[in-house]
C-alpha atoms as a PDB file:
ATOM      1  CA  UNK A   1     157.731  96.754  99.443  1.00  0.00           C
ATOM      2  CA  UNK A   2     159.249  92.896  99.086  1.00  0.00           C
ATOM      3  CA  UNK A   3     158.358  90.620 102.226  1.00  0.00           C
ATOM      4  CA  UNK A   4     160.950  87.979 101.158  1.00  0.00           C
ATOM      5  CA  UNK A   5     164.527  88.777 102.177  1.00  0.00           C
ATOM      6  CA  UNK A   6     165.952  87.775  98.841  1.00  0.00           C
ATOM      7  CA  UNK A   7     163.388  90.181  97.009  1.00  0.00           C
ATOM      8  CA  UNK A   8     164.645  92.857  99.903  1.00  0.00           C
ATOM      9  CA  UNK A   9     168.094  92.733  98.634  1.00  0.00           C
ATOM     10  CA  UNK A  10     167.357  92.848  95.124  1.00  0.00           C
ATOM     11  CA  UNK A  11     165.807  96.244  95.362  1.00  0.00           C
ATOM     12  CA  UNK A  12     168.299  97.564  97.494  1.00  0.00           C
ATOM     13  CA  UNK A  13     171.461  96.343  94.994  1.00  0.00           C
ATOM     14  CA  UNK A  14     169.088  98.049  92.489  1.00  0.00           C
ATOM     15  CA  UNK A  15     169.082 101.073  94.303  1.00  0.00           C
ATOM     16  CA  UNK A  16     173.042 100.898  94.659  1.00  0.00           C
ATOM     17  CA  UNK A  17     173.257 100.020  91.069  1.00  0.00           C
ATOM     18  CA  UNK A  18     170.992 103.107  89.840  1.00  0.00           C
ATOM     19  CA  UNK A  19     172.516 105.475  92.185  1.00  0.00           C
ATOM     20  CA  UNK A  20     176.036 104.196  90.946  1.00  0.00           C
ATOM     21  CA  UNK A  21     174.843 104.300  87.019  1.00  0.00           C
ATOM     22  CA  UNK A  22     173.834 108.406  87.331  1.00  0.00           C
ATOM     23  CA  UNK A  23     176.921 109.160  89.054  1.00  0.00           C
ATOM     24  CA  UNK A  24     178.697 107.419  85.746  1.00  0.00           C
ATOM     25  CA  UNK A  25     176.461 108.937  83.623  1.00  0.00           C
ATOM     26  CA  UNK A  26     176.614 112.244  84.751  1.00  0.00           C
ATOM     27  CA  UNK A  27     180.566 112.195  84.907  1.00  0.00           C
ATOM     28  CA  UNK A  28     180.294 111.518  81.166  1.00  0.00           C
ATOM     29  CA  UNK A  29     177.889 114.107  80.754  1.00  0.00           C
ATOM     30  CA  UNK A  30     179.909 116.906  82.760  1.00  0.00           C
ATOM     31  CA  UNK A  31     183.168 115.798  80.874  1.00  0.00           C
ATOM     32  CA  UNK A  32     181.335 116.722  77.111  1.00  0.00           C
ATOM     33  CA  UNK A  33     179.816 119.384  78.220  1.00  0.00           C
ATOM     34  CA  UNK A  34     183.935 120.760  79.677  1.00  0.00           C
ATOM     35  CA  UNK A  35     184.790 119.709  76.172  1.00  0.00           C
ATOM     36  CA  UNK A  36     182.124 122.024  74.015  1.00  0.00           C
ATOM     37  CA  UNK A  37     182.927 124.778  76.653  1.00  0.00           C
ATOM     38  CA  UNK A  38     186.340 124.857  75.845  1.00  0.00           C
ATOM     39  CA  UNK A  39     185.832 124.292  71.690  1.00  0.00           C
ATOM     40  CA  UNK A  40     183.779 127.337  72.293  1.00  0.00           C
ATOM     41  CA  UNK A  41     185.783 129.485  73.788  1.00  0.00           C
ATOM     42  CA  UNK A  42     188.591 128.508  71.544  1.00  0.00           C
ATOM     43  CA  UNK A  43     190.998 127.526  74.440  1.00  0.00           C
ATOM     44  CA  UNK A  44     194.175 125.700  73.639  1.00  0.00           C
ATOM     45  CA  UNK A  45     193.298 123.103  75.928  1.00  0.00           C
ATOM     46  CA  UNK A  46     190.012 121.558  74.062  1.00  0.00           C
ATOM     47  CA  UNK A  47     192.675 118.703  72.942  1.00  0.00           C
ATOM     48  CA  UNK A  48     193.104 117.723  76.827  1.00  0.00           C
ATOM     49  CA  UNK A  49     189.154 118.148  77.295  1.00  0.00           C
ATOM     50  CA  UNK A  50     188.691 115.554  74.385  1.00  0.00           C
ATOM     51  CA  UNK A  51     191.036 113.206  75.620  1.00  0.00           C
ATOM     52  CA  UNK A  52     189.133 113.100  79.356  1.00  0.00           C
ATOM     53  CA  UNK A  53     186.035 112.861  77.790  1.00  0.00           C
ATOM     54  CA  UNK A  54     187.096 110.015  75.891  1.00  0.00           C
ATOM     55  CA  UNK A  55     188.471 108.136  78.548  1.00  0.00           C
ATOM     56  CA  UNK A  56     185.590 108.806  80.453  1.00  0.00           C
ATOM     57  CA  UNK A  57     183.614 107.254  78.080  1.00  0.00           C
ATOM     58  CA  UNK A  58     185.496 104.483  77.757  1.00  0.00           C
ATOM     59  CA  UNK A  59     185.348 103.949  81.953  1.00  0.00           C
ATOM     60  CA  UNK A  60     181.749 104.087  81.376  1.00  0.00           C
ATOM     61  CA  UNK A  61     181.333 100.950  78.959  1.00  0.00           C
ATOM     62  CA  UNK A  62     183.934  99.298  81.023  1.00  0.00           C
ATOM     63  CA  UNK A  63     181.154  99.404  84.123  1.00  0.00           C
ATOM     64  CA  UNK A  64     178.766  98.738  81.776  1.00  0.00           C
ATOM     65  CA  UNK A  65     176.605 101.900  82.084  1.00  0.00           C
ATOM     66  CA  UNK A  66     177.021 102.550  78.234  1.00  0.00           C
ATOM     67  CA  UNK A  67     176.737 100.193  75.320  1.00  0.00           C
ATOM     68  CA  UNK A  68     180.300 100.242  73.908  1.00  0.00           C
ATOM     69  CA  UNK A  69     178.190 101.647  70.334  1.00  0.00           C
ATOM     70  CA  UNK A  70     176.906 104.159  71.939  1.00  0.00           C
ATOM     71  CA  UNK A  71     179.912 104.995  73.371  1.00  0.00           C
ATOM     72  CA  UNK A  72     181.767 104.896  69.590  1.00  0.00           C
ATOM     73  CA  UNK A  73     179.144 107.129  68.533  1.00  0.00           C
ATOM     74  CA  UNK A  74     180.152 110.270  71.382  1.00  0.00           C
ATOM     75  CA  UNK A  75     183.559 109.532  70.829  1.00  0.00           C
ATOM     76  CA  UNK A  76     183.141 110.018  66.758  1.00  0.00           C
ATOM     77  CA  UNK A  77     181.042 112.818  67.035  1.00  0.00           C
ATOM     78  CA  UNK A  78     183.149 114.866  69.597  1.00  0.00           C
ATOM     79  CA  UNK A  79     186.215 113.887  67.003  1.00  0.00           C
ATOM     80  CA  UNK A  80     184.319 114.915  64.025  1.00  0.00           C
ATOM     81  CA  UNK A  81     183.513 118.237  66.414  1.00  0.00           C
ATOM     82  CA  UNK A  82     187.152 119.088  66.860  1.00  0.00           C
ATOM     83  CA  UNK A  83     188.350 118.229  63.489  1.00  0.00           C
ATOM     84  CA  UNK A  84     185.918 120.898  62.529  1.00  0.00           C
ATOM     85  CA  UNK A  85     186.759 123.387  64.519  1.00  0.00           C
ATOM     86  CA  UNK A  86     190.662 122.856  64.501  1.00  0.00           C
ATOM     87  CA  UNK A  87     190.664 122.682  60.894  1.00  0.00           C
END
Protein backbone atom coordinates (compact mmCIF):
# COMPACT_ATOMS: atom_id res chain seq x y z
CA UNK A 1 0.00 0.00 0.00
CA UNK A 2 1.22 3.79 -1.19
CA UNK A 3 2.51 6.00 1.86
CA UNK A 4 2.36 9.20 -0.28
CA UNK A 5 -1.11 10.76 -0.54
CA UNK A 6 -0.80 11.40 -4.23
CA UNK A 7 0.17 7.60 -4.83
CA UNK A 8 -3.08 6.94 -2.36
CA UNK A 9 -5.35 8.53 -4.78
CA UNK A 10 -4.01 7.08 -7.77
CA UNK A 11 -4.91 3.60 -6.72
CA UNK A 12 -8.11 4.47 -5.51
CA UNK A 13 -9.21 6.45 -9.06
CA UNK A 14 -7.81 3.13 -10.41
CA UNK A 15 -10.04 1.21 -8.46
CA UNK A 16 -13.06 3.57 -9.56
CA UNK A 17 -11.84 3.39 -13.05
CA UNK A 18 -11.65 -0.62 -13.13
CA UNK A 19 -14.79 -1.05 -11.29
CA UNK A 20 -16.43 1.51 -13.80
CA UNK A 21 -14.63 -0.29 -17.03
CA UNK A 22 -16.38 -4.03 -16.03
CA UNK A 23 -19.61 -2.50 -15.47
CA UNK A 24 -19.14 -1.07 -19.32
CA UNK A 25 -17.83 -4.07 -20.38
CA UNK A 26 -20.18 -6.32 -19.11
CA UNK A 27 -23.22 -4.12 -20.37
CA UNK A 28 -21.71 -4.76 -23.81
CA UNK A 29 -21.31 -8.22 -23.13
CA UNK A 30 -25.01 -8.82 -21.74
CA UNK A 31 -26.40 -6.72 -24.75
CA UNK A 32 -24.64 -9.47 -27.53
CA UNK A 33 -25.33 -12.10 -25.73
CA UNK A 34 -29.66 -10.60 -25.73
CA UNK A 35 -28.85 -10.27 -29.38
CA UNK A 36 -27.67 -14.14 -30.25
CA UNK A 37 -30.56 -15.18 -27.85
CA UNK A 38 -33.02 -13.64 -29.81
CA UNK A 39 -31.30 -14.61 -33.54
CA UNK A 40 -31.69 -17.97 -32.00
CA UNK A 41 -34.86 -18.20 -31.14
CA UNK A 42 -35.90 -16.54 -34.31
CA UNK A 43 -37.85 -13.66 -32.55
CA UNK A 44 -39.00 -10.73 -34.58
CA UNK A 45 -37.33 -8.49 -32.35
CA UNK A 46 -33.44 -9.53 -33.05
CA UNK A 47 -33.51 -6.14 -35.28
CA UNK A 48 -34.19 -4.05 -31.89
CA UNK A 49 -31.53 -6.38 -30.02
CA UNK A 50 -28.93 -5.36 -32.78
CA UNK A 51 -29.62 -1.88 -32.66
CA UNK A 52 -28.99 -1.79 -28.51
CA UNK A 53 -26.10 -3.69 -28.89
CA UNK A 54 -24.76 -1.37 -31.27
CA UNK A 55 -25.33 1.60 -29.44
CA UNK A 56 -23.98 0.05 -26.59
CA UNK A 57 -20.97 -0.43 -28.22
CA UNK A 58 -20.69 2.70 -29.42
CA UNK A 59 -21.26 4.21 -25.51
CA UNK A 60 -18.45 2.01 -24.75
CA UNK A 61 -15.68 3.63 -27.12
CA UNK A 62 -17.18 6.91 -26.26
CA UNK A 63 -15.86 6.19 -22.37
CA UNK A 64 -13.07 4.80 -23.76
CA UNK A 65 -13.37 1.20 -22.45
CA UNK A 66 -13.15 -0.16 -26.12
CA UNK A 67 -10.83 0.77 -28.93
CA UNK A 68 -13.25 2.25 -31.51
CA UNK A 69 -11.62 -0.99 -33.97
CA UNK A 70 -12.52 -3.24 -31.81
CA UNK A 71 -15.66 -1.90 -31.48
CA UNK A 72 -16.12 -1.87 -35.66
CA UNK A 73 -15.19 -5.35 -35.53
CA UNK A 74 -18.51 -6.53 -32.97
CA UNK A 75 -20.55 -4.28 -34.76
CA UNK A 76 -19.55 -6.01 -38.36
CA UNK A 77 -19.68 -9.29 -37.13
CA UNK A 78 -23.12 -9.09 -35.32
CA UNK A 79 -24.27 -7.39 -38.91
CA UNK A 80 -22.72 -10.04 -40.92
CA UNK A 81 -24.65 -12.47 -38.13
CA UNK A 82 -28.05 -11.08 -38.94
CA UNK A 83 -27.65 -10.68 -42.58
CA UNK A 84 -27.15 -14.38 -42.38
CA UNK A 85 -29.75 -15.37 -40.62
CA UNK A 86 -32.43 -12.86 -42.07
CA UNK A 87 -31.46 -13.71 -45.44
Amino acid sequence: MPNIKSAIKRVELTRIRTERNKAVKSRVKTAIKKFRASLEQGDSTAAEKLRQAIRTIDKAVTKGVLHPNTAARKKSRLQRLFNKTSA
